[in-house]
C-alpha atoms as a PDB file:
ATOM      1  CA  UNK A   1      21.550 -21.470  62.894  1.00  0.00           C
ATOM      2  CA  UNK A   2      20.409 -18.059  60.705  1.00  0.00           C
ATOM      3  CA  UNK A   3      20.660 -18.392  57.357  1.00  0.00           C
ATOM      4  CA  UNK A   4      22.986 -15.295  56.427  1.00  0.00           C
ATOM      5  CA  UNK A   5      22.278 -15.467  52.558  1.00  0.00           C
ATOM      6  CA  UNK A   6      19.220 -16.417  50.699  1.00  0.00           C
ATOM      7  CA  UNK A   7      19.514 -16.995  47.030  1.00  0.00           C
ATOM      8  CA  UNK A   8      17.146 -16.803  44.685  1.00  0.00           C
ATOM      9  CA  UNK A   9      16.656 -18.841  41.116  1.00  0.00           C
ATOM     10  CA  UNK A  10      13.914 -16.630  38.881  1.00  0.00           C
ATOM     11  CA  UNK A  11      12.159 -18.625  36.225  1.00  0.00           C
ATOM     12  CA  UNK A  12       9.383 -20.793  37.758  1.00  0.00           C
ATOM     13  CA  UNK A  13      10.408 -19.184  41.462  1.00  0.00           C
ATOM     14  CA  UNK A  14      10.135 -15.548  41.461  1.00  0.00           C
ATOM     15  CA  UNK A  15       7.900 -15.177  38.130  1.00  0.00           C
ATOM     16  CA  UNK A  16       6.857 -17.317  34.580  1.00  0.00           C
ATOM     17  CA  UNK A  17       8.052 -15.680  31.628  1.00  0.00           C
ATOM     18  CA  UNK A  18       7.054 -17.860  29.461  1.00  0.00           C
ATOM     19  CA  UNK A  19       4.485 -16.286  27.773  1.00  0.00           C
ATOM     20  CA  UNK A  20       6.350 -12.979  27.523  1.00  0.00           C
ATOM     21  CA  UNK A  21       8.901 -15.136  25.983  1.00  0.00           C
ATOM     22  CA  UNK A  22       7.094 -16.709  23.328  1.00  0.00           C
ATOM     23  CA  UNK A  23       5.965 -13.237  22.447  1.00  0.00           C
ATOM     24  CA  UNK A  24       8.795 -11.491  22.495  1.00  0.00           C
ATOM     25  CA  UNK A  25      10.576 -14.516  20.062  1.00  0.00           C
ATOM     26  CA  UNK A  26       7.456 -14.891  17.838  1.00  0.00           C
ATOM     27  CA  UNK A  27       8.268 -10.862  16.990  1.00  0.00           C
ATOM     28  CA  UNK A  28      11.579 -10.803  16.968  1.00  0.00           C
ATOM     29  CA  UNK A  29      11.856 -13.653  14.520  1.00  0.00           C
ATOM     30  CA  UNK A  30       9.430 -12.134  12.474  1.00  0.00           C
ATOM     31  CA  UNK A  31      11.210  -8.774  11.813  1.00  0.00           C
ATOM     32  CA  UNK A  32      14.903 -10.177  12.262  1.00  0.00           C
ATOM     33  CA  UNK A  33      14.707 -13.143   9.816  1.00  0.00           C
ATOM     34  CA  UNK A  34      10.794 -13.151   8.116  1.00  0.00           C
ATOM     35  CA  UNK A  35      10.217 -16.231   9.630  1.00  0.00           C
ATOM     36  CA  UNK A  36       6.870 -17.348  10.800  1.00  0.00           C
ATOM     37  CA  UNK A  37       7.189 -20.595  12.357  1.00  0.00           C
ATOM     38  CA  UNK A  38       7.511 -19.660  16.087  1.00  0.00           C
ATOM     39  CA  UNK A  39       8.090 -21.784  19.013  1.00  0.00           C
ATOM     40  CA  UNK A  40       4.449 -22.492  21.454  1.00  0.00           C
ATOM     41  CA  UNK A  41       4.367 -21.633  24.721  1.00  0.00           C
ATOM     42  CA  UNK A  42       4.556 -25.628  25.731  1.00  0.00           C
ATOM     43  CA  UNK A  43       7.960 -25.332  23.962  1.00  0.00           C
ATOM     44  CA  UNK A  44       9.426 -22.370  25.659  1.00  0.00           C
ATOM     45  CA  UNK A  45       8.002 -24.004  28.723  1.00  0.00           C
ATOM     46  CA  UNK A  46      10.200 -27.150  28.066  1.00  0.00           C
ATOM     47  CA  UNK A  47      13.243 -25.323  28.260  1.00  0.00           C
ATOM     48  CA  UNK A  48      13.075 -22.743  31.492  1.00  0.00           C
ATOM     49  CA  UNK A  49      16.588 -23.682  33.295  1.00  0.00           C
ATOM     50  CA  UNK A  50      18.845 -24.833  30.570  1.00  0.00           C
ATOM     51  CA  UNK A  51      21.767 -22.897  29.007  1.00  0.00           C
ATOM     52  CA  UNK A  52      21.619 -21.167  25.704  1.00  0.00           C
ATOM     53  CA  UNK A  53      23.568 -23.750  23.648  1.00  0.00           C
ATOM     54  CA  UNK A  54      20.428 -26.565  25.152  1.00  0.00           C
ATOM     55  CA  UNK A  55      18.093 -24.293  23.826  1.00  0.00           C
ATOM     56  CA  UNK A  56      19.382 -23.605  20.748  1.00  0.00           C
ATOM     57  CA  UNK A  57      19.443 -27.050  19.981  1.00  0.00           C
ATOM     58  CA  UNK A  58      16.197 -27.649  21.076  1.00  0.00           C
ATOM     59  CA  UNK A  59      14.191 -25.146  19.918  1.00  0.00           C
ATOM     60  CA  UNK A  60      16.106 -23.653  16.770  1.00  0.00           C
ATOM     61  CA  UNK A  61      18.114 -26.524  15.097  1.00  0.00           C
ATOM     62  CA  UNK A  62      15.769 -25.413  11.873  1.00  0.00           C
ATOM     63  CA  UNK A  63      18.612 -22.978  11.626  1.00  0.00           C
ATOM     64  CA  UNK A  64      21.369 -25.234  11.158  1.00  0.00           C
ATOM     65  CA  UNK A  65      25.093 -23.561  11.771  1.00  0.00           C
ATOM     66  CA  UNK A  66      22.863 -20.598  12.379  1.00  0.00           C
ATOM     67  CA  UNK A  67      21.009 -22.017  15.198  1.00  0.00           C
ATOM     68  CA  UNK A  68      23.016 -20.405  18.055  1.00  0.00           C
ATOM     69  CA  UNK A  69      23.248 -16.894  16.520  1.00  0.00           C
ATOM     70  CA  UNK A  70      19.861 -16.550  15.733  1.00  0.00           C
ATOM     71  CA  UNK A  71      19.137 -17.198  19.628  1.00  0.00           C
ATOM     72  CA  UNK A  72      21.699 -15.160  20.633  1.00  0.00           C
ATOM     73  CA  UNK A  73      19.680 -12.167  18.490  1.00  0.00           C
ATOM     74  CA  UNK A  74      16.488 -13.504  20.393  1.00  0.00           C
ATOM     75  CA  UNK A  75      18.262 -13.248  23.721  1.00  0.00           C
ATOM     76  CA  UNK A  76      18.792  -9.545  23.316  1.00  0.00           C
ATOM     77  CA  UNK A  77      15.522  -8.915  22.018  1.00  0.00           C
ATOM     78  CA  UNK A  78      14.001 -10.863  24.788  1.00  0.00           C
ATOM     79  CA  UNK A  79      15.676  -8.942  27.545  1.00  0.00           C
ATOM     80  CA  UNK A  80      14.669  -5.630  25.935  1.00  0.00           C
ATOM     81  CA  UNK A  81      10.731  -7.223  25.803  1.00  0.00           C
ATOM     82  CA  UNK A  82      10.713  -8.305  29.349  1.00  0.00           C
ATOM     83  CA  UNK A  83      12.021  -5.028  30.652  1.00  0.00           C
ATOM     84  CA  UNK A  84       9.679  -2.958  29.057  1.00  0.00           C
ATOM     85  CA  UNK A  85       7.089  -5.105  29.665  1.00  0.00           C
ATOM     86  CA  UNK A  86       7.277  -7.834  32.410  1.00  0.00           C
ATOM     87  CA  UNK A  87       6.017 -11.013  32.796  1.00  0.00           C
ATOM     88  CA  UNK A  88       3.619 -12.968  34.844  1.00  0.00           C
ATOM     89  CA  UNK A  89       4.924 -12.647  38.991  1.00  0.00           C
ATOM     90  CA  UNK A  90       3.926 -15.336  41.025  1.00  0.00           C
ATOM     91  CA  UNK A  91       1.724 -13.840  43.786  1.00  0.00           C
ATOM     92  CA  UNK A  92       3.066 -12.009  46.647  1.00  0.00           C
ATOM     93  CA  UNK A  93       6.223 -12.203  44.999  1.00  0.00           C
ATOM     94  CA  UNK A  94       7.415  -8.399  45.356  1.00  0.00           C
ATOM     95  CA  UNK A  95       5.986  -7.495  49.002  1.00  0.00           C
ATOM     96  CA  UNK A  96       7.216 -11.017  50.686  1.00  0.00           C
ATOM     97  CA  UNK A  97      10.701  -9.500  48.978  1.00  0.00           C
ATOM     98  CA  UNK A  98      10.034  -6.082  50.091  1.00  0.00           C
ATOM     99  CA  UNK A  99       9.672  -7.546  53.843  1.00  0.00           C
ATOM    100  CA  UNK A 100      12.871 -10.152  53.607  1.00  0.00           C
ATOM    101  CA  UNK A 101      15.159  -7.782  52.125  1.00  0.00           C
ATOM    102  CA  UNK A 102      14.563  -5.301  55.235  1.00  0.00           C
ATOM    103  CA  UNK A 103      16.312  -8.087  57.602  1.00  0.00           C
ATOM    104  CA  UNK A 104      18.151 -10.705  55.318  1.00  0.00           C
ATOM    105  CA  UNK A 105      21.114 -10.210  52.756  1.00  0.00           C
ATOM    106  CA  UNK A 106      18.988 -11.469  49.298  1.00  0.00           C
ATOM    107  CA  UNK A 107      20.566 -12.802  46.101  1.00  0.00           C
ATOM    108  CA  UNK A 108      19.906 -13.605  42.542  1.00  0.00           C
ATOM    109  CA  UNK A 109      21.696 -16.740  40.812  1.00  0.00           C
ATOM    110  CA  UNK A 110      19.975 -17.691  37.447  1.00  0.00           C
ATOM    111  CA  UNK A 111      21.395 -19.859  34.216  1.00  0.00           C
ATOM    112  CA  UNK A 112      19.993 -16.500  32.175  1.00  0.00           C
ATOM    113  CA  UNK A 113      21.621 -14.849  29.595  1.00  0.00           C
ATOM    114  CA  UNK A 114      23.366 -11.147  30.084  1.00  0.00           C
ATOM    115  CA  UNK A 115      20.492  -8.554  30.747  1.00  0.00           C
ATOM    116  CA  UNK A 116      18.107 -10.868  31.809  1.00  0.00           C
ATOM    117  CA  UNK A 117      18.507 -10.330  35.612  1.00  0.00           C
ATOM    118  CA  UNK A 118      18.294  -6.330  34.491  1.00  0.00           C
ATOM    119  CA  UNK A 119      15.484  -6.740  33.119  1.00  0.00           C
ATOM    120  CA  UNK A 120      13.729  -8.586  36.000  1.00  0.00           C
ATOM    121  CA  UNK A 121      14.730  -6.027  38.477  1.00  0.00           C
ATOM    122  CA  UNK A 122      13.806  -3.209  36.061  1.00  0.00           C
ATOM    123  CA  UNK A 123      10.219  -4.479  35.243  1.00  0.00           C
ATOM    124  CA  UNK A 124       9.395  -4.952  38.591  1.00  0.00           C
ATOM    125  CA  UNK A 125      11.310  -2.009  40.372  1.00  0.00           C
ATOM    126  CA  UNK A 126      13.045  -4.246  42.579  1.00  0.00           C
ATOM    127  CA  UNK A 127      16.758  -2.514  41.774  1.00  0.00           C
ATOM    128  CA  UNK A 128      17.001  -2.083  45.603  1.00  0.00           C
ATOM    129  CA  UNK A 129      16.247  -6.127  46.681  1.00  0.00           C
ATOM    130  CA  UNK A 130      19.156  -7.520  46.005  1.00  0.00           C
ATOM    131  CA  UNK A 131      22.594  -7.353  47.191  1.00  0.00           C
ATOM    132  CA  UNK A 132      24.285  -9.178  44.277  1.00  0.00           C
ATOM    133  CA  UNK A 133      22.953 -10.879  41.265  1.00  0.00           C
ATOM    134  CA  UNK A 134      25.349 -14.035  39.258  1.00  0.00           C
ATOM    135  CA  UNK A 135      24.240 -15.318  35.825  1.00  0.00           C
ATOM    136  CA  UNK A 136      25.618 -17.850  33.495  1.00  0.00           C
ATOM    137  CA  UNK A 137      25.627 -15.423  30.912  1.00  0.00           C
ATOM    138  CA  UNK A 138      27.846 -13.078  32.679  1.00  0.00           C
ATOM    139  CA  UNK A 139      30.220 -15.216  34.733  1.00  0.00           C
ATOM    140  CA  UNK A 140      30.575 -18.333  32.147  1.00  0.00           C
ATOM    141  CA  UNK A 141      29.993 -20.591  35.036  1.00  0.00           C
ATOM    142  CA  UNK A 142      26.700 -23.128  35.633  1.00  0.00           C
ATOM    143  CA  UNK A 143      24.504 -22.513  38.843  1.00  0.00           C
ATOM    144  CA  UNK A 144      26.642 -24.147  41.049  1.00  0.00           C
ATOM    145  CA  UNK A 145      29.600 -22.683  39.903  1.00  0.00           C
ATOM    146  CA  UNK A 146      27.773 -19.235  40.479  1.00  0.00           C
ATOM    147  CA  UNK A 147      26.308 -20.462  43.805  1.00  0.00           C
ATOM    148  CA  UNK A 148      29.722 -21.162  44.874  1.00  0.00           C
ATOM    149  CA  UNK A 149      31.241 -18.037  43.221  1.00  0.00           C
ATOM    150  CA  UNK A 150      28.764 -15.621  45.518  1.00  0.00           C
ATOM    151  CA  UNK A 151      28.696 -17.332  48.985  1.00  0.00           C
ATOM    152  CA  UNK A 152      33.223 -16.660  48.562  1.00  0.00           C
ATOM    153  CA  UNK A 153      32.596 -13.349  47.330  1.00  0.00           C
ATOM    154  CA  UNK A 154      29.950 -12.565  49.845  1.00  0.00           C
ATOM    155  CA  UNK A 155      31.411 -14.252  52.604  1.00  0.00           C
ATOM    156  CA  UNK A 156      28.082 -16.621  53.502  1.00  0.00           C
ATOM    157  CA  UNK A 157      28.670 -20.001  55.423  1.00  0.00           C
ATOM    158  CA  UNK A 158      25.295 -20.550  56.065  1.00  0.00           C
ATOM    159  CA  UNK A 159      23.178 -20.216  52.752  1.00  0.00           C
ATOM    160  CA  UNK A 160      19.880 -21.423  51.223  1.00  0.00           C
ATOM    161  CA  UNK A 161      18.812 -21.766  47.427  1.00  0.00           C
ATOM    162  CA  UNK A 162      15.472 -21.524  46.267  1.00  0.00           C
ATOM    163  CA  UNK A 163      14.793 -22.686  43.013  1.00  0.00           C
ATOM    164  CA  UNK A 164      11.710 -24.829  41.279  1.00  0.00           C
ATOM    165  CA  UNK A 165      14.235 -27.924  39.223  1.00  0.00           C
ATOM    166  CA  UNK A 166      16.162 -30.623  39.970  1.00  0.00           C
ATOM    167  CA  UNK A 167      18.499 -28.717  37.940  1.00  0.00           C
ATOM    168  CA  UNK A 168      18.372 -26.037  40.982  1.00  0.00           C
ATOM    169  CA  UNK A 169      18.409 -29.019  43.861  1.00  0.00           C
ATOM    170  CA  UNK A 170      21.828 -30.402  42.508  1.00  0.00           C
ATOM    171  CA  UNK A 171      23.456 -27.080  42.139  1.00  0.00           C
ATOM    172  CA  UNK A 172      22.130 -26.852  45.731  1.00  0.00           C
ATOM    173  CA  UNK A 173      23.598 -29.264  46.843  1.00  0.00           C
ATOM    174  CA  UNK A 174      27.119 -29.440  45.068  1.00  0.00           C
ATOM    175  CA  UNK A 175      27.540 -25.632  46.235  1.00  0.00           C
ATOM    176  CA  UNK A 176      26.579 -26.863  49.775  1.00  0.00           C
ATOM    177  CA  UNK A 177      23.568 -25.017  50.134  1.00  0.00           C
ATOM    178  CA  UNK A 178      20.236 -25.812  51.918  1.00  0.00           C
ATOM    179  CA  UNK A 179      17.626 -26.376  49.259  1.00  0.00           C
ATOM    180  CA  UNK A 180      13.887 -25.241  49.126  1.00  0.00           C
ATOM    181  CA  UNK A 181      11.933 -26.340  46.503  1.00  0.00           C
ATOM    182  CA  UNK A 182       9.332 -23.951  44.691  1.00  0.00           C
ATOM    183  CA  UNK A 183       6.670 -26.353  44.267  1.00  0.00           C
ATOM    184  CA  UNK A 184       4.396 -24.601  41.896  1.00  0.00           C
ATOM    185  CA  UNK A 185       7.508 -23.566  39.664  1.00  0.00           C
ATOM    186  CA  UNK A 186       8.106 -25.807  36.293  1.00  0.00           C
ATOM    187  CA  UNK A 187       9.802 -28.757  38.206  1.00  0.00           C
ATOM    188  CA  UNK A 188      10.237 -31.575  40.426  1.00  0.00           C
ATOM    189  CA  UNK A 189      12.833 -32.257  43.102  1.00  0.00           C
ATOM    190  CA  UNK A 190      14.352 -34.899  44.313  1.00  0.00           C
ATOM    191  CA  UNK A 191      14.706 -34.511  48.434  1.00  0.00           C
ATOM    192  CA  UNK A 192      14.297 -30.933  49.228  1.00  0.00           C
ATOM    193  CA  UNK A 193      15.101 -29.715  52.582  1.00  0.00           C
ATOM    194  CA  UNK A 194      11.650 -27.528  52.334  1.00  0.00           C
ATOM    195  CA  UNK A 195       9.037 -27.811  50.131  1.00  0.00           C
ATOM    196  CA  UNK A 196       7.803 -23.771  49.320  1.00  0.00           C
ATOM    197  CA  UNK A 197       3.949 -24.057  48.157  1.00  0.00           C
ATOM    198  CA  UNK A 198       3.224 -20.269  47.703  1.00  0.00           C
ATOM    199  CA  UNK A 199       5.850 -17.255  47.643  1.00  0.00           C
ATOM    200  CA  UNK A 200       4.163 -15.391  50.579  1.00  0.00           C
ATOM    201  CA  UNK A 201       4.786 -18.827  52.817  1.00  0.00           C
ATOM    202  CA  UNK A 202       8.361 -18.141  52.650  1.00  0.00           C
ATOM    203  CA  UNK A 203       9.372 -16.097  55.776  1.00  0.00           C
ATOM    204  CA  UNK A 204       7.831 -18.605  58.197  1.00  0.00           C
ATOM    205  CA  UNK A 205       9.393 -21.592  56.413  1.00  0.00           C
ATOM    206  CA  UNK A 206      12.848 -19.429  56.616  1.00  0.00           C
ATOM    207  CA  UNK A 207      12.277 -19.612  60.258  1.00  0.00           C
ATOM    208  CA  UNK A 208      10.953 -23.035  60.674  1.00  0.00           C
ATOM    209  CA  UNK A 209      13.813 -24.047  58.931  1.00  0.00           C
ATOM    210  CA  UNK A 210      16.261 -21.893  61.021  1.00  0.00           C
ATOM    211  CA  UNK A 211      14.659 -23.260  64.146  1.00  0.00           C
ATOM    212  CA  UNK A 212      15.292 -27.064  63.163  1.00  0.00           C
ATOM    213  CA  UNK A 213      18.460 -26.906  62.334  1.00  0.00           C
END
C-alpha cells in the first residue's frame, strides 16, 4: 500500500507559534483596546488545537459579551504578525517538505482561523508545498470534517494524518486515516499507528509504514 495523500496538522507538527502568538496578542491588545493584562506563553500554550469559541472562553472571558470579538480582532492581527514575521519551525521542517513534496501529493488541515494557513506558507515560502490547504475557519467544519472534506475532493483512499493531539488522533481516525503522532508537538496520543520523534525522520517512517501494511 502507498499512501497517496499525506496531511499535515501545523501547530506543534510543522512549527510552535506560540511565542509569536503571545507577542503578536500582547500588541495587539495593547493598541486595539489599552489593555495590559496579556495572556503568558504557558497560556497560549494551553490552547494550540482548539477552536476560536474554546479559546475565547479560555483565555478572554475578562471581556464578557465581548470576549469573542475581541479574539476575532486578535485573530486578524495574529495572522498579519506571523506572516511578516514567522515563528519558531521545528528542525528540518522545510527541506524534509521540500524532498516529500517532489514525489507525494502534501496537504494542510488545521482547526486555524482564516489567514492563518497564508500566513504559514507565506513566512516560510512554502506557497509551492502543498496541493490543498482546509481550515476550520474557512470551511466551518472540525478536523475531521475537513479531513474527510479533502480526501472526497482530492480523490485519496489511502491517506495519513500527522498531527501532535489526541485532538488530531480522533479526527484521524473518524476520517479513516492512518495516524502518526508528532511526539515532540504539544500532545499526547492515545494508539498511534507511528510515533514521529523528529520532522527529518519522516520519509523513512512513510516507507516503513508503507512497507507494513
Amino acid at each position: 500500500m502507498v499512501f497517496d495523500g499525506i496531511i499535515f496538522d501545523i501547530d506543534g507538527t510543522l512549527w510552535d507559534s506560540c511565542e509569536a502568538v503571545r507577542a503578536s496578542w500582547q500588541e495587539s491588545l495593547r493598541w486595539r483596546f489599552g489593555c495590559f493584562g496579556s495572556p503568558d506563553l504557558a497560556q497560549v500554550r494551553s490552547i494550540m488545537g482548539l477552536g476560536p469559541d474554546e479559546i475565547a472562553q479560555k483565555l478572554f472571558s475578562r471581556f464578557g459579551a465581548h470576549a469573542r470579538e475581541v479574539f476575532a480582532a486578535l485573530s486578524v492581527d495574529e495572522c498579519a504578525w506571523l506572516s511578516a514575521h514567522g515563528a519558531e519551525l521545528y528542525p528540518a521542517v522545510i527541506e524534509t517538505l521540500r524532498a516529500l513534496a517532489r514525489e507525494r501529493r502534501l496537504f494542510l488541515v488545521s482547526n486555524c482561523q482564516d489567514g492563518y494557513i497564508d500566513a504559514f506558507l507565506h513566512a516560510n515560502a512554502a506557497e509551492d508545498l502543498f496541493e490543498d490547504c482546509l481550515c476550520a475557519g474557512v470551511t466551518g467544519l472540525d478536523k475531521s470534517g475537513n479531513l474527510q472534506r479533502l480526501k472526497r475532493e482530492r480523490g485519496l483512499a489511502h491517506a495519513v494524518f500527522i498531527g501532535d493531539t489526541a485532538g488530531d488522533e480522533r479526527a484521524a481516525r473518524e476520517s479513516g486515516c492512518v495516524f502518526i503522532h508528532a511526539s515532540y508537538g504539544f500532545g499526547e496520543a492515545e494508539a498511534p499507528d507511528a510515533v514521529l520523534g523528529s520532522f527529518a525522520a519522516l520519509p523513512a517512517l512513510l516507507t516503513q509504514l508503507e512497507k507494513e501494511a
